[in-house]
Structure formats: C-alpha cells, structure tokens
PDB file of N, CA and C in Angstrom:
ATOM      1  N   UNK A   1      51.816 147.120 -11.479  1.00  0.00           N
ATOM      2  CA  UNK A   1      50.422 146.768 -11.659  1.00  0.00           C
ATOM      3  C   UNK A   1      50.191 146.407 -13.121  1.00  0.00           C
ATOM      4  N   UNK A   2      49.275 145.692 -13.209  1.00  0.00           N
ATOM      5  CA  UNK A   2      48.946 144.895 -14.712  1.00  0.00           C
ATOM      6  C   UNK A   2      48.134 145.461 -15.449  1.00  0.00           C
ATOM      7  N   UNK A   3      47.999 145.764 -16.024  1.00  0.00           N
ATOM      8  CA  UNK A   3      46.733 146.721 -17.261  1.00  0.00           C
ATOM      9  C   UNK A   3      46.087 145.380 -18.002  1.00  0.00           C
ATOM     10  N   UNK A   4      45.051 146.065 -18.266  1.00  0.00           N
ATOM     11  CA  UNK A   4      43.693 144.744 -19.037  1.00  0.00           C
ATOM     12  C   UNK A   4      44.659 143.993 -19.740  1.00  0.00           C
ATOM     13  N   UNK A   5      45.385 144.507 -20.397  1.00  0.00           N
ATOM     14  CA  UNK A   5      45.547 143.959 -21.594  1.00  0.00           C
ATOM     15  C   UNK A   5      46.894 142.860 -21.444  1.00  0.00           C
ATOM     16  N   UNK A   6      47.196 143.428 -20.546  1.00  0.00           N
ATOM     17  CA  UNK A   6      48.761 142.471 -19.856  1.00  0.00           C
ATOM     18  C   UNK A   6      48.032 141.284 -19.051  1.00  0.00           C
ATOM     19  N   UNK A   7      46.993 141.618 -18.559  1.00  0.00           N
ATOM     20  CA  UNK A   7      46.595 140.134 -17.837  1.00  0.00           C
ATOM     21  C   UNK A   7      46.169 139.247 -19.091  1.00  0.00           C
ATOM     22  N   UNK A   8      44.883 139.930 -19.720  1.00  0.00           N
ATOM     23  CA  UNK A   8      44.784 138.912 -20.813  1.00  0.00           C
ATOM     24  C   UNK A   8      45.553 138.237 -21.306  1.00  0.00           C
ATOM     25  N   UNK A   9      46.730 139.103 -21.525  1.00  0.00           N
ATOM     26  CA  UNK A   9      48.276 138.309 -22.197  1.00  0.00           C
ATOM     27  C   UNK A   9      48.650 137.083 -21.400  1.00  0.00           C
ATOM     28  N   UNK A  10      48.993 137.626 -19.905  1.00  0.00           N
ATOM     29  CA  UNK A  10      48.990 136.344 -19.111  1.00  0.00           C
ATOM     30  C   UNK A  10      48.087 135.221 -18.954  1.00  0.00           C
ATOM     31  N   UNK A  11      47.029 135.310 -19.355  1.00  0.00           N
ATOM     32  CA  UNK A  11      46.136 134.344 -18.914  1.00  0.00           C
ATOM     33  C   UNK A  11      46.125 133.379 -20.538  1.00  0.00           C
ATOM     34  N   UNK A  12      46.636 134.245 -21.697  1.00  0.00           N
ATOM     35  CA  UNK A  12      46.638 132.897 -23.087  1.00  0.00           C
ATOM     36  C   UNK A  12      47.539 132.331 -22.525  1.00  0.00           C
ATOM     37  N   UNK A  13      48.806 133.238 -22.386  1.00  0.00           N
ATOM     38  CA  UNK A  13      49.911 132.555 -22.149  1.00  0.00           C
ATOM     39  C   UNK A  13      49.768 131.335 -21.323  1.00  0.00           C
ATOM     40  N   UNK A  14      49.174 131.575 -20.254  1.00  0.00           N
ATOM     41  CA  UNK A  14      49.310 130.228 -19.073  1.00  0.00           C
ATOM     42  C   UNK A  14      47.786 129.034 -20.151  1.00  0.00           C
ATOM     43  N   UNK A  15      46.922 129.707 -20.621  1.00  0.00           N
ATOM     44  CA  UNK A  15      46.335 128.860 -21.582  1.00  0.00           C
ATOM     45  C   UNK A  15      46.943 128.109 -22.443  1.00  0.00           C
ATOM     46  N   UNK A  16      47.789 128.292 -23.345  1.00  0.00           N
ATOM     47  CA  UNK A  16      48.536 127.617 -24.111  1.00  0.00           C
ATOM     48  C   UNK A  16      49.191 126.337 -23.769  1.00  0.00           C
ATOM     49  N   UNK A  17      50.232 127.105 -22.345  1.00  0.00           N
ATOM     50  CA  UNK A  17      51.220 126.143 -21.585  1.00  0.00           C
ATOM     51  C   UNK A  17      49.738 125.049 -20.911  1.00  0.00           C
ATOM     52  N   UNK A  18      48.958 125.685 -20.635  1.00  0.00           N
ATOM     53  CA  UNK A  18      48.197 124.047 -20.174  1.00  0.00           C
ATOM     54  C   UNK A  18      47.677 123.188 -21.003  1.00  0.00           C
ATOM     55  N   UNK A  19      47.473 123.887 -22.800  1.00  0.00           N
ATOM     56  CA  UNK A  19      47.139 123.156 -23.669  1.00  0.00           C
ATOM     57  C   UNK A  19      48.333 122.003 -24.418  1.00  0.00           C
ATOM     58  N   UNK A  20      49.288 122.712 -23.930  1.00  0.00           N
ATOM     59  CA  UNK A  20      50.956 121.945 -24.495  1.00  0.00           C
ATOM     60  C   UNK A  20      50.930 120.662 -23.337  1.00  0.00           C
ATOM     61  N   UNK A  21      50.936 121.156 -22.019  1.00  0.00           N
ATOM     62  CA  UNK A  21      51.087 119.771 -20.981  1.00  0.00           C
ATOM     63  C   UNK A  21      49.884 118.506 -21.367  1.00  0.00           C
ATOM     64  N   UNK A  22      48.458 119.311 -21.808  1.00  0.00           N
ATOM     65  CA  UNK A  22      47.886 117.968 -21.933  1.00  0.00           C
ATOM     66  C   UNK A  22      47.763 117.263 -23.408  1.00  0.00           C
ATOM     67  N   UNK A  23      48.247 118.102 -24.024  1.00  0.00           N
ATOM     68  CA  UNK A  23      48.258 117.269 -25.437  1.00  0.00           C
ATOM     69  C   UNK A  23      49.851 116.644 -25.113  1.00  0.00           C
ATOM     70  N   UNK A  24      50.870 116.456 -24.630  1.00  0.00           N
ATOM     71  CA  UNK A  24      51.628 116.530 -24.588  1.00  0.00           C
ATOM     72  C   UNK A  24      51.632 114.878 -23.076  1.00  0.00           C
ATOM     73  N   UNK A  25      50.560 115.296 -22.586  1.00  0.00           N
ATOM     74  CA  UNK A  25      49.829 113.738 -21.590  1.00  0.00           C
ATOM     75  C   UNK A  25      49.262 112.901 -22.190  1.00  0.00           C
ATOM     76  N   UNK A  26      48.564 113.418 -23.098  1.00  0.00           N
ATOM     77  CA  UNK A  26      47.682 112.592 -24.018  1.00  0.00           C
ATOM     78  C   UNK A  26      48.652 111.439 -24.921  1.00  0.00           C
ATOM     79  N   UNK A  27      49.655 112.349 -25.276  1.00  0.00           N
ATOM     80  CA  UNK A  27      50.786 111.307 -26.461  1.00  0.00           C
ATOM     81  C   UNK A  27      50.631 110.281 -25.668  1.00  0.00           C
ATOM     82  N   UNK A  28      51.478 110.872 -24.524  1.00  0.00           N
ATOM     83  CA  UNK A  28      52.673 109.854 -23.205  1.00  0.00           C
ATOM     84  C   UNK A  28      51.393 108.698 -23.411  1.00  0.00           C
ATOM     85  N   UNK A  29      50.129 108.874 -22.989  1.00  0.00           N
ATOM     86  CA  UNK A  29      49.132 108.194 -22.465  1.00  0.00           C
ATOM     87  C   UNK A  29      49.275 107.261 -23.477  1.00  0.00           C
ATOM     88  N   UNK A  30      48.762 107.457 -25.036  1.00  0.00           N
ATOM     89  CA  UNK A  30      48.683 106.805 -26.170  1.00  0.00           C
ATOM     90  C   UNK A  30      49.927 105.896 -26.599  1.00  0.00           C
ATOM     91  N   UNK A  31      50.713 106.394 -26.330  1.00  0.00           N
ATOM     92  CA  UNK A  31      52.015 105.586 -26.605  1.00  0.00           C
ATOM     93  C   UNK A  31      52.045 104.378 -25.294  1.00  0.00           C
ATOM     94  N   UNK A  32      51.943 104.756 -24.237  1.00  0.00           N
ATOM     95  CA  UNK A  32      52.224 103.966 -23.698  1.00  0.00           C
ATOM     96  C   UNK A  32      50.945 102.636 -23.689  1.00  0.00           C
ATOM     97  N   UNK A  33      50.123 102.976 -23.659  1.00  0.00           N
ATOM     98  CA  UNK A  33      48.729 102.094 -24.157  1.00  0.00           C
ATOM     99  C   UNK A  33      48.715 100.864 -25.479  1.00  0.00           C
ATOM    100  N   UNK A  34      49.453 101.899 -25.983  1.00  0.00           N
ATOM    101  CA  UNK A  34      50.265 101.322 -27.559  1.00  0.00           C
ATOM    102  C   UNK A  34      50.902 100.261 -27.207  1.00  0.00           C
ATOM    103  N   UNK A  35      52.183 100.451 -26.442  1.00  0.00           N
ATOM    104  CA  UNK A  35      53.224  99.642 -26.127  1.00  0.00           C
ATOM    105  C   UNK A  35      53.023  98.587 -25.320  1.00  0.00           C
ATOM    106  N   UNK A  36      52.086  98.858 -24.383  1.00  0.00           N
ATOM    107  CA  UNK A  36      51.731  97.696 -23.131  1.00  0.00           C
ATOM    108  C   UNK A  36      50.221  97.203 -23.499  1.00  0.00           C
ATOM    109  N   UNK A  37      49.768  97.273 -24.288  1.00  0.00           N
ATOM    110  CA  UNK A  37      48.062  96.293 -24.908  1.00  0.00           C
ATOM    111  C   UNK A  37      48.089  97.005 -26.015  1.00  0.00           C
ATOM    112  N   UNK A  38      48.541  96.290 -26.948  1.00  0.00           N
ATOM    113  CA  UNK A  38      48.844  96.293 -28.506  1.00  0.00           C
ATOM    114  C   UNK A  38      47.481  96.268 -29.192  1.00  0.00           C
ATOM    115  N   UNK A  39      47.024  95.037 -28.664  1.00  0.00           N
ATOM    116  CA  UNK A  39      45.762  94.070 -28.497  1.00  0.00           C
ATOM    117  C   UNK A  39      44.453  95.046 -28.594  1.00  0.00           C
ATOM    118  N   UNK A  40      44.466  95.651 -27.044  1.00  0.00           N
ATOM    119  CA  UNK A  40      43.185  96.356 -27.049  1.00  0.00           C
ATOM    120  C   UNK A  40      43.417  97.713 -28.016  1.00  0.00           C
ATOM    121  N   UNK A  41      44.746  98.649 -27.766  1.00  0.00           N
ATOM    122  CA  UNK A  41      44.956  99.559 -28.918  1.00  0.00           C
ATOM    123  C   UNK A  41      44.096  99.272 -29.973  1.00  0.00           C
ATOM    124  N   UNK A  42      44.361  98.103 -30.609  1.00  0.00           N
ATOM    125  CA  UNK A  42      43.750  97.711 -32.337  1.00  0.00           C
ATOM    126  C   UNK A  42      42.790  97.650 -31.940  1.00  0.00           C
ATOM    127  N   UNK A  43      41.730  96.824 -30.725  1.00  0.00           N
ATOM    128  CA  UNK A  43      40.340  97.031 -30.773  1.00  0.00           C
ATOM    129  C   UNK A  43      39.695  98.508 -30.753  1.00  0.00           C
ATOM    130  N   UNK A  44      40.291  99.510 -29.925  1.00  0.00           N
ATOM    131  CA  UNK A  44      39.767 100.471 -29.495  1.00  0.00           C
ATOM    132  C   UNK A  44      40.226 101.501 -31.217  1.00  0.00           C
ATOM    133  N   UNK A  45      41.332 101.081 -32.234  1.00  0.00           N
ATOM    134  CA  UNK A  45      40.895 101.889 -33.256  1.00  0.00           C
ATOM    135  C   UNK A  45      39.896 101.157 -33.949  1.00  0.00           C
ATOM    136  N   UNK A  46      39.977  99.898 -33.959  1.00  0.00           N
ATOM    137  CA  UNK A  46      38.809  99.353 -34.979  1.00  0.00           C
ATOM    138  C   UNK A  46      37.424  99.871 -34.555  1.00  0.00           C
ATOM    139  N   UNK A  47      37.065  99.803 -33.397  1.00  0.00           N
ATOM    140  CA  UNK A  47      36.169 100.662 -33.137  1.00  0.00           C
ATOM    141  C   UNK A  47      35.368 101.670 -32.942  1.00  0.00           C
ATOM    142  N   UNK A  48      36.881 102.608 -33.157  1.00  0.00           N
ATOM    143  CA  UNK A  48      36.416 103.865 -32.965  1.00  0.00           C
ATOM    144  C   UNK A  48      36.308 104.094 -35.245  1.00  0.00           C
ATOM    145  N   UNK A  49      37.148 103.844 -35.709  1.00  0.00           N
ATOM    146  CA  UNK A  49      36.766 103.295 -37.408  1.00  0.00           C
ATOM    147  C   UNK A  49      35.267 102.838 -38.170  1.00  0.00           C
ATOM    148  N   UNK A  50      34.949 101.722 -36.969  1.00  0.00           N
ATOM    149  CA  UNK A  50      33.263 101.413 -37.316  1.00  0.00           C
ATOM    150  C   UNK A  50      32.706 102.197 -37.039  1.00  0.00           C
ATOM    151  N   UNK A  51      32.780 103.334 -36.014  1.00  0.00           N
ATOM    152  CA  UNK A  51      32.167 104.224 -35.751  1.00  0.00           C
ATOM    153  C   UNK A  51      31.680 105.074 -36.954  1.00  0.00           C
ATOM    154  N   UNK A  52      32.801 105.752 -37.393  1.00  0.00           N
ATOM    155  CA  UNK A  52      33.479 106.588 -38.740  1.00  0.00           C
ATOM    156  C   UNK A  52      32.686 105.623 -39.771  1.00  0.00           C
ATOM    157  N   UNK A  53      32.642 104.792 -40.240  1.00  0.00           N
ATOM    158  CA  UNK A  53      32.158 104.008 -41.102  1.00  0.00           C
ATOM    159  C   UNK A  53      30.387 104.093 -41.278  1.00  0.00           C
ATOM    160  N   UNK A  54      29.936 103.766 -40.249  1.00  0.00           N
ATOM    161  CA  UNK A  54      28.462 103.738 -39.826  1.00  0.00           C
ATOM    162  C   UNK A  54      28.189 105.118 -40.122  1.00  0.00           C
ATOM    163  N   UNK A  55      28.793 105.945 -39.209  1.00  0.00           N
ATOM    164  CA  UNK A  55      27.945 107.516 -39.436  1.00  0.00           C
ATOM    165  C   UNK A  55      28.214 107.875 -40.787  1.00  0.00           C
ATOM    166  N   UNK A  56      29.020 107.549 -41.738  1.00  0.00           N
ATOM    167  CA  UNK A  56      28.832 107.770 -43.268  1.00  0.00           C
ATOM    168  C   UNK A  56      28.043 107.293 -43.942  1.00  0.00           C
ATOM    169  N   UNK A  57      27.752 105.953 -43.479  1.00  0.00           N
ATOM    170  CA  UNK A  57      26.755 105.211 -44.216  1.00  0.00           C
ATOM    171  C   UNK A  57      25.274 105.657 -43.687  1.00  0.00           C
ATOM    172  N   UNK A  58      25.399 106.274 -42.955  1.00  0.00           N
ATOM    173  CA  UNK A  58      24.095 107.258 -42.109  1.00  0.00           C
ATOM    174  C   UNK A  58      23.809 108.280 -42.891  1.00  0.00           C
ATOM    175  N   UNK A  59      24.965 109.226 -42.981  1.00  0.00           N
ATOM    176  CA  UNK A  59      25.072 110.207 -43.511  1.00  0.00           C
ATOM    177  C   UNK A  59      24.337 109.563 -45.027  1.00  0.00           C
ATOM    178  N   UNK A  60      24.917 108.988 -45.810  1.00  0.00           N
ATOM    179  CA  UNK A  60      25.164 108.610 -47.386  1.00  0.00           C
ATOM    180  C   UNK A  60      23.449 108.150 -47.663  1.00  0.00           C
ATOM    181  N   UNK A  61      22.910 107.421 -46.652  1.00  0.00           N
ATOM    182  CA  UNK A  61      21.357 107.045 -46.847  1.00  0.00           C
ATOM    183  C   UNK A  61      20.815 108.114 -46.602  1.00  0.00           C
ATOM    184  N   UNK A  62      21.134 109.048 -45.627  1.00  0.00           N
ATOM    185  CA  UNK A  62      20.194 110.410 -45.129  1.00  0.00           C
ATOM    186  C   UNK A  62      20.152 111.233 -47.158  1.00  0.00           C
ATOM    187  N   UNK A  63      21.034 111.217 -47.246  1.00  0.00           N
ATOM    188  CA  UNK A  63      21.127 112.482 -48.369  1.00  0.00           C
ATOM    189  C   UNK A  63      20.600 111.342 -49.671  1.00  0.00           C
ATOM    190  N   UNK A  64      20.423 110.238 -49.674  1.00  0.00           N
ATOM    191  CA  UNK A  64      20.077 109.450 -50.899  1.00  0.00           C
ATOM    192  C   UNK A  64      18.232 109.705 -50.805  1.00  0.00           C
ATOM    193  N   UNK A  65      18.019 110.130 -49.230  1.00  0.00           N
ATOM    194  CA  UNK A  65      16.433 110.129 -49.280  1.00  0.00           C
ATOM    195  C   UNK A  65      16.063 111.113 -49.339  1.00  0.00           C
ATOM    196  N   UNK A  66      16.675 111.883 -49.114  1.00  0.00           N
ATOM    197  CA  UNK A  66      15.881 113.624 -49.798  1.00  0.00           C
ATOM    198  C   UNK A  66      15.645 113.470 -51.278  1.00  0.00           C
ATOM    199  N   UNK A  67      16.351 112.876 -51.801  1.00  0.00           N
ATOM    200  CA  UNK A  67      15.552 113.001 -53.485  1.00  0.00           C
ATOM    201  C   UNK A  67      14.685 112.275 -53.754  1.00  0.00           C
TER     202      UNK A  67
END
C-alpha cells in the first residue's frame, strides 16, 4: 500500500515524464515545420517578433506618459 507521500512521489514523477514527451513533441513538431515550409516558419517568427516589438513600443509610450 502507498502512503501520502509515495503517491505524491508518483504522481510528479508521471508529471515530469508527460512534461518531457510534450516538450519533446513540440521540438519534433517545430523542426519538422522548419524543414517542410521554411517559408511560412519565417512568417510565423516574423510575426510572432512584431508582436514583441509593438508590445514594447506599448510598453515604452505607457511609461513615457506617466511623467
């Protein structure tokens, strides 16, 4: 029989191993996306970049108007 503290153990444990399979899907996914539409790859970082870009320049006007 399992005591509290041994299940908890079991249950990171099997947490972990499902956090390893999907970061670990995610690569496979990215790489292969990479390899077979090069094309959209570069759109989908340029985009996700303008993103990053804009919310700084959001950010950078927000804090220029408090003073």
């Amino acid at each position: 029989m399992y005591t509290v503290g041994a299940v908890g153990d079991l249950l990171t444990e099997a947490a972990v191993q499902v956090k390893k399979v999907l970061t670990y899907t995610a690569i496979a996914f990215v790489a292969f996306y990479l390899f077979t539409r090069p094309a959209d790859a570069a759109s989908a970082v340029r985009g996700a970049m303008d993103t990053v870009v804009n919310a700084a320049d959001s950010l950078a006007l927000f804090v220029a108007r408090l003073t």
